[in-house]
PDB file of N, CA and C in Angstrom:
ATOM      1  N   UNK A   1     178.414 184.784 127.845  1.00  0.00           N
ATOM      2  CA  UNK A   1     179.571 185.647 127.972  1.00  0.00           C
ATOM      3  C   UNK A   1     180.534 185.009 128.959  1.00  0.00           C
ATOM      4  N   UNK A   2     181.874 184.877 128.906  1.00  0.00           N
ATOM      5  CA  UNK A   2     182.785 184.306 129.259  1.00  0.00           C
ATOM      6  C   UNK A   2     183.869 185.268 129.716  1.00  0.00           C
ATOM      7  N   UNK A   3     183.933 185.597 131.006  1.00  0.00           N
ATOM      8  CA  UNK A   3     184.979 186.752 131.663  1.00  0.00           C
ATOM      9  C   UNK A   3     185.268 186.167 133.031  1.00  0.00           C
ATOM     10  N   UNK A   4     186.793 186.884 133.076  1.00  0.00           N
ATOM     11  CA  UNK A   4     187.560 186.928 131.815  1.00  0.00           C
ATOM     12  C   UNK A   4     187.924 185.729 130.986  1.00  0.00           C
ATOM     13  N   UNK A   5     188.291 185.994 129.749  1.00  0.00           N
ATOM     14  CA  UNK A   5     188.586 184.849 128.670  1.00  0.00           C
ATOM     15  C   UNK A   5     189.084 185.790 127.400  1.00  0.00           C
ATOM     16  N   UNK A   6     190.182 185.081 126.849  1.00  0.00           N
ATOM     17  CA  UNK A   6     190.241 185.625 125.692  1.00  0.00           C
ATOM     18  C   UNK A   6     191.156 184.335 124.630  1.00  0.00           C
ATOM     19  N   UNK A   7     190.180 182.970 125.318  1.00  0.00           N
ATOM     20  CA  UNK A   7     190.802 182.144 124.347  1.00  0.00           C
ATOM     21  C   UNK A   7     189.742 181.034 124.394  1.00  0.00           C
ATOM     22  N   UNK A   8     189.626 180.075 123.481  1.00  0.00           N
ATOM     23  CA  UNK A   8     188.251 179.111 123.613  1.00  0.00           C
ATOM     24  C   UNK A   8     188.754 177.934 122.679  1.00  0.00           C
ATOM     25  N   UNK A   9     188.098 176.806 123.704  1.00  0.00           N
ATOM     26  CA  UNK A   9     188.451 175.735 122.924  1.00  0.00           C
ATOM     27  C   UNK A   9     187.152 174.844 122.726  1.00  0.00           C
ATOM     28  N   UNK A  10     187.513 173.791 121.274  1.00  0.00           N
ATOM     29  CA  UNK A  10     185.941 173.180 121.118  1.00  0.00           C
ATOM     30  C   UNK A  10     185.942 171.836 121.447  1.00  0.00           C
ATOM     31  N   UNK A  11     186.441 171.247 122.284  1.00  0.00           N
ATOM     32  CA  UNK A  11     186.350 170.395 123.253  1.00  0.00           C
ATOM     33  C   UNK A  11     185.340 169.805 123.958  1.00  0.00           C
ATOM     34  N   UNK A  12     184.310 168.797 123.504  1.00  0.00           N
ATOM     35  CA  UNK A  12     183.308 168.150 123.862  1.00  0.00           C
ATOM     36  C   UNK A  12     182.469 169.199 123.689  1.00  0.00           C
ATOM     37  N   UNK A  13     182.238 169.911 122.785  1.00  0.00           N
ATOM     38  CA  UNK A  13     181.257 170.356 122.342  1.00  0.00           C
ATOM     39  C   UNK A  13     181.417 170.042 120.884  1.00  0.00           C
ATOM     40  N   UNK A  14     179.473 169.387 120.458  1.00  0.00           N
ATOM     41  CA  UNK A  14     179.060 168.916 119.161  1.00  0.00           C
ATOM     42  C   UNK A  14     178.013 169.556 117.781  1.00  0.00           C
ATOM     43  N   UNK A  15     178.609 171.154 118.205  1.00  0.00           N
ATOM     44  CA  UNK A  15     177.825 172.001 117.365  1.00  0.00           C
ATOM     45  C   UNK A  15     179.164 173.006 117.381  1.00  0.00           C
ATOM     46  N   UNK A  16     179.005 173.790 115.827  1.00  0.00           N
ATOM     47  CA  UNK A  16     179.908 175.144 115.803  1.00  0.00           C
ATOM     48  C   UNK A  16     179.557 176.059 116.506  1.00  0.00           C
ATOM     49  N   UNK A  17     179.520 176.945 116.591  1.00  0.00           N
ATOM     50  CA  UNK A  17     179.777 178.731 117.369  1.00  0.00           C
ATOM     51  C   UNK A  17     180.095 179.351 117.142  1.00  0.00           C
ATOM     52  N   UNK A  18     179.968 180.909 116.740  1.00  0.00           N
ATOM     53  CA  UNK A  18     180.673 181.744 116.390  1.00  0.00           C
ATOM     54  C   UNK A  18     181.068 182.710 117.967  1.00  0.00           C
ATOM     55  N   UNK A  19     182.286 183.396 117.978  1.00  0.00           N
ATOM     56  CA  UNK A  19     182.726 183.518 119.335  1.00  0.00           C
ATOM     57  C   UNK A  19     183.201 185.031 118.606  1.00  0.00           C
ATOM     58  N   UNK A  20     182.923 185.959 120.117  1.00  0.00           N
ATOM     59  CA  UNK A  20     183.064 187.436 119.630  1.00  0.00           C
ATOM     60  C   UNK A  20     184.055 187.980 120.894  1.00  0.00           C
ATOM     61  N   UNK A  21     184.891 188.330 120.693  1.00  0.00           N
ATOM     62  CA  UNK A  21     186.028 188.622 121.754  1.00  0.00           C
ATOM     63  C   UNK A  21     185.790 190.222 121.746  1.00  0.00           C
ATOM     64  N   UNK A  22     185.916 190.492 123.167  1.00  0.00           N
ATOM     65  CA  UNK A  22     185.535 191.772 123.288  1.00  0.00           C
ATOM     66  C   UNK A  22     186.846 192.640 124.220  1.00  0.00           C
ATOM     67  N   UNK A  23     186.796 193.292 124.128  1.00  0.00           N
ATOM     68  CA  UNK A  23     187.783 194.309 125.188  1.00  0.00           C
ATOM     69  C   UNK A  23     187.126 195.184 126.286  1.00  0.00           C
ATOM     70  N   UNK A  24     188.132 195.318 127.527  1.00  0.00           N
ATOM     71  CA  UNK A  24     187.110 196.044 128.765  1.00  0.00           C
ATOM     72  C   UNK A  24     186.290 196.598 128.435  1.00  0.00           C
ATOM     73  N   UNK A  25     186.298 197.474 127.890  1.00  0.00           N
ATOM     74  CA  UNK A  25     185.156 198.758 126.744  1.00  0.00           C
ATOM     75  C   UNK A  25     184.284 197.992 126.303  1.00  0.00           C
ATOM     76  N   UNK A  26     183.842 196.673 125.695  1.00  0.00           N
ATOM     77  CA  UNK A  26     182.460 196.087 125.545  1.00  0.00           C
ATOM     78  C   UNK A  26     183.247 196.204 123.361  1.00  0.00           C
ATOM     79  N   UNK A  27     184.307 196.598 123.585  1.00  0.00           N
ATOM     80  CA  UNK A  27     184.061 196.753 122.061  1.00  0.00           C
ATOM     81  C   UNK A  27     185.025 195.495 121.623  1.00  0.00           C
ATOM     82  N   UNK A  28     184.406 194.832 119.976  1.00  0.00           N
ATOM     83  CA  UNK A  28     184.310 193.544 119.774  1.00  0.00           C
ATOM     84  C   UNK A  28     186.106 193.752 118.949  1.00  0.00           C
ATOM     85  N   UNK A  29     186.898 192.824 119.810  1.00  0.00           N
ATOM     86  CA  UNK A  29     188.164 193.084 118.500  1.00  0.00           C
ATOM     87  C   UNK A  29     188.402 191.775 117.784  1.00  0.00           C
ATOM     88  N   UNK A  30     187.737 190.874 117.893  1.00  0.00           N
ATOM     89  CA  UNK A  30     187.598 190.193 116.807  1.00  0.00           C
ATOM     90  C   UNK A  30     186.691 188.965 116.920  1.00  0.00           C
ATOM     91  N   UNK A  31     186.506 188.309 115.779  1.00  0.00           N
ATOM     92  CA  UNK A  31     185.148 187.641 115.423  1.00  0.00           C
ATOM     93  C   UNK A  31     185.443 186.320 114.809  1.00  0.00           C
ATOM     94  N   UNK A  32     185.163 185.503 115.540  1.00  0.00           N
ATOM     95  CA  UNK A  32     185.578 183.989 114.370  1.00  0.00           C
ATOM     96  C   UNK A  32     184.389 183.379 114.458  1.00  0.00           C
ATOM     97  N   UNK A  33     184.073 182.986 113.219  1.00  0.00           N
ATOM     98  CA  UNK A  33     182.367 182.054 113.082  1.00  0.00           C
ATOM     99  C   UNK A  33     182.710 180.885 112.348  1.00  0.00           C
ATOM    100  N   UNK A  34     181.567 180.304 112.704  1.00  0.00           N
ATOM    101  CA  UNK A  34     181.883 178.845 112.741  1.00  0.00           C
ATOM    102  C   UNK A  34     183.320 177.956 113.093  1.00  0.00           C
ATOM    103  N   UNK A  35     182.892 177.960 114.201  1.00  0.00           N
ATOM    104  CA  UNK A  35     184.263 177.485 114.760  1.00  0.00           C
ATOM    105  C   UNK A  35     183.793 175.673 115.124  1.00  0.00           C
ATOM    106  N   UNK A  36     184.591 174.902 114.373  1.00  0.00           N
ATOM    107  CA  UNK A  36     184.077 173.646 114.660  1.00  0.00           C
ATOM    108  C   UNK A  36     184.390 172.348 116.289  1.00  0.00           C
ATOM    109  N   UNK A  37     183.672 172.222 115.837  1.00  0.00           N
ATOM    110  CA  UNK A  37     183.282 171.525 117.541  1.00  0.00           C
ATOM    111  C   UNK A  37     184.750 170.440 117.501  1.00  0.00           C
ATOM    112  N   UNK A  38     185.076 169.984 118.489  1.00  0.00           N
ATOM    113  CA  UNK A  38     186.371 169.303 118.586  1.00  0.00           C
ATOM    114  C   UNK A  38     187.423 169.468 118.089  1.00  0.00           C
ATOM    115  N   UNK A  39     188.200 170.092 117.022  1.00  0.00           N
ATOM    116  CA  UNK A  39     189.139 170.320 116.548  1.00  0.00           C
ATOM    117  C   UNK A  39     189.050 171.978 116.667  1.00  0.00           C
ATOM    118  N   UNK A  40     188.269 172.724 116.522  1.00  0.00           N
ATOM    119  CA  UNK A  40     188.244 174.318 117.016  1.00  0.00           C
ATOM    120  C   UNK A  40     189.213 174.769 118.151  1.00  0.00           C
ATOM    121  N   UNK A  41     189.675 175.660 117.532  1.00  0.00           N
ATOM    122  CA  UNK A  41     190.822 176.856 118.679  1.00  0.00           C
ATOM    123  C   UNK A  41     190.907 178.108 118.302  1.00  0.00           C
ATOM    124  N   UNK A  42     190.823 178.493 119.607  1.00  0.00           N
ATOM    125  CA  UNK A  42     190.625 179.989 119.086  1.00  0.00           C
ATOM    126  C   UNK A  42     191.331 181.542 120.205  1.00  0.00           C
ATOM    127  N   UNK A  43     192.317 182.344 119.660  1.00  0.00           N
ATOM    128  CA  UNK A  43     192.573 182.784 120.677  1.00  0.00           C
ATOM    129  C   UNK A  43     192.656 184.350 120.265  1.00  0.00           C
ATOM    130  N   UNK A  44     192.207 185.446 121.387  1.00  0.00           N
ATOM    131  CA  UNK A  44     192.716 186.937 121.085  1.00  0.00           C
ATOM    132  C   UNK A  44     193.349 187.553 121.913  1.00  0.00           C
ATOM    133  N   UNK A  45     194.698 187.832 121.501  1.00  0.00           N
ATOM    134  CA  UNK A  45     195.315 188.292 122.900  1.00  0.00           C
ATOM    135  C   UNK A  45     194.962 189.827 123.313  1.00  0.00           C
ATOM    136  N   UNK A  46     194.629 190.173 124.413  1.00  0.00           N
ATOM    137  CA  UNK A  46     193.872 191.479 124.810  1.00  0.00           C
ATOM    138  C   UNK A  46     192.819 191.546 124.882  1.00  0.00           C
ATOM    139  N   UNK A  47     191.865 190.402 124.735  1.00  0.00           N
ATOM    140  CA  UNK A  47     190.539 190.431 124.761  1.00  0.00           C
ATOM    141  C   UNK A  47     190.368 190.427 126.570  1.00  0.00           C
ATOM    142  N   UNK A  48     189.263 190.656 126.944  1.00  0.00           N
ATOM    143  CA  UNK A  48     189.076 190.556 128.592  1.00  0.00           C
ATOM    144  C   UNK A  48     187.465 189.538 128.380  1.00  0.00           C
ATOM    145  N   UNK A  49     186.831 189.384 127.644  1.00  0.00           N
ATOM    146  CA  UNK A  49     185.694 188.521 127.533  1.00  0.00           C
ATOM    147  C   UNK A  49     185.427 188.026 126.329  1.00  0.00           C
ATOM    148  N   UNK A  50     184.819 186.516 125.741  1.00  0.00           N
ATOM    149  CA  UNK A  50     183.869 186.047 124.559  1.00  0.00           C
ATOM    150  C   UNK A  50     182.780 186.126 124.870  1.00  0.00           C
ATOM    151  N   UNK A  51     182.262 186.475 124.189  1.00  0.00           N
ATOM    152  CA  UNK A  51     180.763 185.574 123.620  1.00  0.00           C
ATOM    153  C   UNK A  51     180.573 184.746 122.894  1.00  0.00           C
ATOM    154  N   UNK A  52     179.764 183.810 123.263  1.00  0.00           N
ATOM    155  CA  UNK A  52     179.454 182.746 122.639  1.00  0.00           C
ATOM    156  C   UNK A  52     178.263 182.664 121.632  1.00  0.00           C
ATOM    157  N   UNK A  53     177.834 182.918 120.615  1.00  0.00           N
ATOM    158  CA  UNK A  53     177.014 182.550 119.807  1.00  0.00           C
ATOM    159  C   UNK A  53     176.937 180.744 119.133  1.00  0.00           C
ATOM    160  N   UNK A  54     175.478 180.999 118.353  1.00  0.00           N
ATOM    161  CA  UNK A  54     175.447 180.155 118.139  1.00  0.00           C
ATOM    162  C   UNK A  54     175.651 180.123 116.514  1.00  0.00           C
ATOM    163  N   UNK A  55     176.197 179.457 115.600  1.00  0.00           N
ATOM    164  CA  UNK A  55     177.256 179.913 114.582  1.00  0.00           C
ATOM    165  C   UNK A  55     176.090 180.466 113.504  1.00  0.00           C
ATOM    166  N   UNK A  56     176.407 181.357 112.853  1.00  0.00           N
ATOM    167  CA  UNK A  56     175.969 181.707 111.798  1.00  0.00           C
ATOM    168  C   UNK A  56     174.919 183.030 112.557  1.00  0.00           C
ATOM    169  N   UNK A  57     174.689 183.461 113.647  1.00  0.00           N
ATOM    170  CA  UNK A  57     174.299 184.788 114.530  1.00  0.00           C
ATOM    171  C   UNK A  57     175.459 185.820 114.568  1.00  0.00           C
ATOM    172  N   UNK A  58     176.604 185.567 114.307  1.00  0.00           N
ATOM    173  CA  UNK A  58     177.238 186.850 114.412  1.00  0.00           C
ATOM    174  C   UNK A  58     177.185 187.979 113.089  1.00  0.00           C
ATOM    175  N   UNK A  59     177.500 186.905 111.743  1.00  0.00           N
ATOM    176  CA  UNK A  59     176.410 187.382 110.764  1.00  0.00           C
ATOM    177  C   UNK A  59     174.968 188.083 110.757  1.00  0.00           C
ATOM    178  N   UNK A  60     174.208 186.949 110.957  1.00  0.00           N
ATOM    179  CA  UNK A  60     172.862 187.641 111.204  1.00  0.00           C
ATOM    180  C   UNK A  60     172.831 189.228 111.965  1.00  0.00           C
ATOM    181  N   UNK A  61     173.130 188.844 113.184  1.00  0.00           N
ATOM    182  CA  UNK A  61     173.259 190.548 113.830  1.00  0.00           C
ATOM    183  C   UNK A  61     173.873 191.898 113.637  1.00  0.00           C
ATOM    184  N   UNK A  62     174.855 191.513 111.724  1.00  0.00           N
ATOM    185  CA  UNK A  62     175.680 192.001 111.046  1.00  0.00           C
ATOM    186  C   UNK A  62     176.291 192.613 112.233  1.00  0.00           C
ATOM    187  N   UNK A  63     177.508 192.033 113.507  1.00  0.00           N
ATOM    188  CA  UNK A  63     178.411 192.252 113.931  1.00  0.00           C
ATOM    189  C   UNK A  63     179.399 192.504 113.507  1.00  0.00           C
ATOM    190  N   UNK A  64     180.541 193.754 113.503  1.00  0.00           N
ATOM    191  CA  UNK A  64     181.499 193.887 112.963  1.00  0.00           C
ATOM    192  C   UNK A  64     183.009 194.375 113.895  1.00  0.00           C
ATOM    193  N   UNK A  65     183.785 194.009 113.750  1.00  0.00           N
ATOM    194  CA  UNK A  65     184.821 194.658 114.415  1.00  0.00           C
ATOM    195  C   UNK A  65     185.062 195.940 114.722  1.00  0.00           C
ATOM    196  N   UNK A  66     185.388 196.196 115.674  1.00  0.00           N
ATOM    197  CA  UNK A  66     185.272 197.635 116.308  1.00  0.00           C
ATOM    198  C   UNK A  66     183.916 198.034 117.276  1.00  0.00           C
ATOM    199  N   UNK A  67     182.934 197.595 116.260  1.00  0.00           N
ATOM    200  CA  UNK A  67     181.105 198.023 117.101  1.00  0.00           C
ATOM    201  C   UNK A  67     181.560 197.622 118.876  1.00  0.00           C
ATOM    202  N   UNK A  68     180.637 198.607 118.884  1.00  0.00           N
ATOM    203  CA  UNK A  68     180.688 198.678 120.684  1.00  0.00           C
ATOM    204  C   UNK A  68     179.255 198.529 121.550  1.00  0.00           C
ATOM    205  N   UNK A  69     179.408 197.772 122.212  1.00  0.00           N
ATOM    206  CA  UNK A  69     178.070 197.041 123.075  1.00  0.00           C
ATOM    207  C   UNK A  69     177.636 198.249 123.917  1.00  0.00           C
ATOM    208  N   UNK A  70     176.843 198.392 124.852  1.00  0.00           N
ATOM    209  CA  UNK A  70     176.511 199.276 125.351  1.00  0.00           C
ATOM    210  C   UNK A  70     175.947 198.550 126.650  1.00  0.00           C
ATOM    211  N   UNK A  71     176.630 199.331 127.771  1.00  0.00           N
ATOM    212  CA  UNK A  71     175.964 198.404 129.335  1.00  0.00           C
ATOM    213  C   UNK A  71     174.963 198.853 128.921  1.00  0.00           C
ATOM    214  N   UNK A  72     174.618 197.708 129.819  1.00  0.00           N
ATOM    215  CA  UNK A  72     172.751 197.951 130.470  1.00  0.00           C
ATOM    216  C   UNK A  72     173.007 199.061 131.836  1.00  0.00           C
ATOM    217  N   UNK A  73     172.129 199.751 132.177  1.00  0.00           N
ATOM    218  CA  UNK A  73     172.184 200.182 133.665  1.00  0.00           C
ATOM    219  C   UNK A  73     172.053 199.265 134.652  1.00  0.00           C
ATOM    220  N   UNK A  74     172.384 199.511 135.691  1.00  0.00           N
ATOM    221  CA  UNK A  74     172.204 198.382 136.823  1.00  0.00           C
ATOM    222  C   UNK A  74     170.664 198.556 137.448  1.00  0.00           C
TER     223      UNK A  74
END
């Protein structure tokens, strides 16, 4: 998780990613997968954090826009 951030670049990195931009609220406003390593860019304006996956997991975890994360307690 990457905060704050709401932009990512694939810059010396040699694997894709799928990257999940989230808003203060933990909720996801948007989703780009497979994002390729060196030529990849990626930006959401209003996001306050990414996540970083590893590509083809944002699928798997059938993540969707809008869904909302849930803190942990401290």
């Amino acid at each position: 998780m990457l905060a704050p951030c709401n932009s990512v670049h694939m810059l010396f990195m040699r694997f894709a990613i799928d990257v999940v931009y989230l808003d203060e609220n933990l909720c996801i406003k948007k989703i780009v997968r497979d994002l390729k390593p060196w030529l990849g860019i990626s930006a959401c304006f209003g996001a306050s954090g990414a996540l970083e996956l590893a590509s083809g997991e944002a699928e798997r975890l059938k993540l969707v826009v809008g869904q909302k994360f849930l803190k942990a307690d401290s």
